[in-house]
Protein backbone atom coordinates (compact mmCIF):
# COMPACT_ATOMS: atom_id res chain seq x y z
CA UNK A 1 36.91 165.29 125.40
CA UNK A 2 36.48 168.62 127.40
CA UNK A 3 34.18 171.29 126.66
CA UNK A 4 34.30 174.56 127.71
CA UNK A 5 33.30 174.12 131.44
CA UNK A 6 35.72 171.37 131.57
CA UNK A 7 35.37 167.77 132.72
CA UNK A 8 34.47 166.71 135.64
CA UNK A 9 34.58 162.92 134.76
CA UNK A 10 38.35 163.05 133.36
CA UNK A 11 39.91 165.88 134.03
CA UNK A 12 40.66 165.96 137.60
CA UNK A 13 42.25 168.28 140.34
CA UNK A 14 45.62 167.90 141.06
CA UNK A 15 46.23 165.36 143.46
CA UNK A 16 46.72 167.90 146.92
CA UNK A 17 43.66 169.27 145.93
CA UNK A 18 41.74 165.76 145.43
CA UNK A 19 43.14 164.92 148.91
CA UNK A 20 41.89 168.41 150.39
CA UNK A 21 38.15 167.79 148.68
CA UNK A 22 37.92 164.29 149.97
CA UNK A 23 39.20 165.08 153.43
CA UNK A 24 35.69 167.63 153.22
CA UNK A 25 33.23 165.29 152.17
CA UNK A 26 34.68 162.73 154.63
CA UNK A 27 34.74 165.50 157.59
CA UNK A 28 31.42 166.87 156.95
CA UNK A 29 29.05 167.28 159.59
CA UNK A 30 26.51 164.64 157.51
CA UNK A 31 28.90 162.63 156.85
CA UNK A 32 30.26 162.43 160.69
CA UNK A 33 26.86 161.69 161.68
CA UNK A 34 26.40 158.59 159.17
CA UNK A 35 29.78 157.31 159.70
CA UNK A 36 30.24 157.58 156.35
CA UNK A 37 34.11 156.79 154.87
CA UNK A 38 35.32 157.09 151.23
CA UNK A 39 37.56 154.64 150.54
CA UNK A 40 38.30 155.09 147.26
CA UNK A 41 37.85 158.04 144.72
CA UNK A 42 38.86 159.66 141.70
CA UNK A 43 37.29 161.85 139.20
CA UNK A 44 34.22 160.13 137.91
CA UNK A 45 34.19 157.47 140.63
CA UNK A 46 34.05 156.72 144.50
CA UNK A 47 33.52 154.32 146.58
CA UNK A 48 31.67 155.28 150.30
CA UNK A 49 31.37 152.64 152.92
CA UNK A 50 29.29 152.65 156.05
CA UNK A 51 28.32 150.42 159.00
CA UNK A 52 24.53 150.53 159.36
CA UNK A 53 24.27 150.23 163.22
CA UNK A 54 22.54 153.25 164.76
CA UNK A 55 20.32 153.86 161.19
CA UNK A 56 18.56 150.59 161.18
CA UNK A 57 14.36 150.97 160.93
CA UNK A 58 11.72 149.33 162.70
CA UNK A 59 12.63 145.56 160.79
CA UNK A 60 16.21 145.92 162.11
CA UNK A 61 17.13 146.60 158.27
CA UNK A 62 19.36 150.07 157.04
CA UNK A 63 17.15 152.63 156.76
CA UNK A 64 16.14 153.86 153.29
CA UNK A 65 17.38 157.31 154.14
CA UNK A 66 20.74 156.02 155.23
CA UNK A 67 20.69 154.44 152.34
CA UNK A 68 20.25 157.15 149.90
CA UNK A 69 22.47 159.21 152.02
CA UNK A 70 25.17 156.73 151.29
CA UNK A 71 24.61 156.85 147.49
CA UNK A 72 24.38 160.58 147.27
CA UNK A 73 27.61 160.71 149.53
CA UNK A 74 29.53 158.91 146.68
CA UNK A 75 27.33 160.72 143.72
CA UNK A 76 28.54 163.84 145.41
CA UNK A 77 32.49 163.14 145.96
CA UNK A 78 32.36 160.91 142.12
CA UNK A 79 31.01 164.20 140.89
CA UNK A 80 33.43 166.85 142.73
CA UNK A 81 37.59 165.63 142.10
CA UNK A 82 37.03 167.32 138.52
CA UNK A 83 38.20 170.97 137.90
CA UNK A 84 34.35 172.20 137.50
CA UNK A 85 32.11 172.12 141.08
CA UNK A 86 28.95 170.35 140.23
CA UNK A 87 25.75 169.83 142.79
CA UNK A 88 22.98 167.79 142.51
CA UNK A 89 19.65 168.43 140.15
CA UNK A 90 17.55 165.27 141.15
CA UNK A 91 18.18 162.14 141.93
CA UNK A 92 16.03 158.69 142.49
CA UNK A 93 16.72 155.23 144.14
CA UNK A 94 15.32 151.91 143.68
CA UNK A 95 15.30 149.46 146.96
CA UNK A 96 16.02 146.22 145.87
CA UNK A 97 16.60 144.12 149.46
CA UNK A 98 17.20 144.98 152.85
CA UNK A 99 20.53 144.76 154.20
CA UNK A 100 22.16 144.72 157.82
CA UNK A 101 25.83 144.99 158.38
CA UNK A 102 28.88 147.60 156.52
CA UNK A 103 27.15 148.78 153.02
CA UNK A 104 29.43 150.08 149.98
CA UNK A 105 28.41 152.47 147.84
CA UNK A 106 30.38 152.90 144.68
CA UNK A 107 29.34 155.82 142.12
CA UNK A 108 30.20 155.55 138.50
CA UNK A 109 29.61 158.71 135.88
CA UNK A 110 27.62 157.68 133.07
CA UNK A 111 27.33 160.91 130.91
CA UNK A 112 28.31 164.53 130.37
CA UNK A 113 26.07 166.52 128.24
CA UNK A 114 26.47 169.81 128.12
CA UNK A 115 26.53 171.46 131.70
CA UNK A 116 25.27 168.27 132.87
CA UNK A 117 26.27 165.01 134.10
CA UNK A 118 24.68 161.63 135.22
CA UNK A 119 25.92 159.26 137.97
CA UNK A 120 25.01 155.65 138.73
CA UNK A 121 25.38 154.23 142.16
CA UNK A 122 25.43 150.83 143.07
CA UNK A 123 24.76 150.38 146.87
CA UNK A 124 26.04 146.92 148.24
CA UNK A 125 26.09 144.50 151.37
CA UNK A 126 28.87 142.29 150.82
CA UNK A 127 28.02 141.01 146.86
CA UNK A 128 24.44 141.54 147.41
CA UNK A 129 23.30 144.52 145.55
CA UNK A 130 20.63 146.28 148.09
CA UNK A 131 19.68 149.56 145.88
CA UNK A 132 20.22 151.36 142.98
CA UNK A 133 20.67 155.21 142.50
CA UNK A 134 20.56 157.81 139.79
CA UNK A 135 21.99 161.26 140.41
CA UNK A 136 21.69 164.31 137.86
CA UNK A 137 24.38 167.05 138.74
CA UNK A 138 25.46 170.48 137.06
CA UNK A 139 28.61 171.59 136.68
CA UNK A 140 29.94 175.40 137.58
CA UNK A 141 33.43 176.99 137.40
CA UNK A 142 35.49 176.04 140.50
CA UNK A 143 35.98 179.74 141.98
């Protein structure tokens, strides 16, 4: 099902073009900083991993704003292998345990209304699940 701003969730970039996009995410200044890696990614979906050392707070845990930053990293690449750009509206995170160690993110789209779509990230360490997050984007013509 496409509408007429296309589909971000299924209909994707050819695959030079998928490669080129996730090369920029990965190479981004941000994301160089982190140490952030996408592993895995298509339209609607990515997967983001990334060691914690260096962004750990005063308990020796991740910090909540790596965290997040990890989860928006893979809302933001999930969101952008379609053939319309999309950037974020809001987004929210729940904390559910502290973690130490490599984390993986992995971003799932949920919805499409309209101009609009809806992204659920799942942030783990090892099968412990260590926060949720729900991103908002909206979609524009690729130019």
């Amino acid at each position: 099902m496409t509408d007429d701003h296309g589909d971000s969730c299924t209909t994707e970039l050819p695959a030079d073009q998928q490669i080129s996009r996730i090369r920029q995410f990965n190479d981004s200044e941000f994301a160089r900083l982190l140490e952030m890696e996408i592993v895995e990614a298509r339209p609607g979906y990515a997967k983001v991993v990334m060691n914690v050392t260096g962004k750990r707070n005063q308990h020796m845990h991740a910090h909540g704003g790596a965290i997040f930053s990890l989860a928006d990293q893979a809302f933001g690449i999930a969101a952008n292998l379609g053939l319309t750009e999309e950037v974020a509206l809001s987004a929210q995170i729940n904390y559910l345990s502290p973690a130490k160690g490599t984390l993986t993110a992995v971003a799932q789209c949920v919805g499409e209304p309209g101009h609009y779509s809806t992204y659920t990230v799942h942030v783990f360490h090892d099968n412990t699940l260590v926060a949720t997050f729900e991103g908002q984007g909206i979609r524009n013509r690729r130019r």
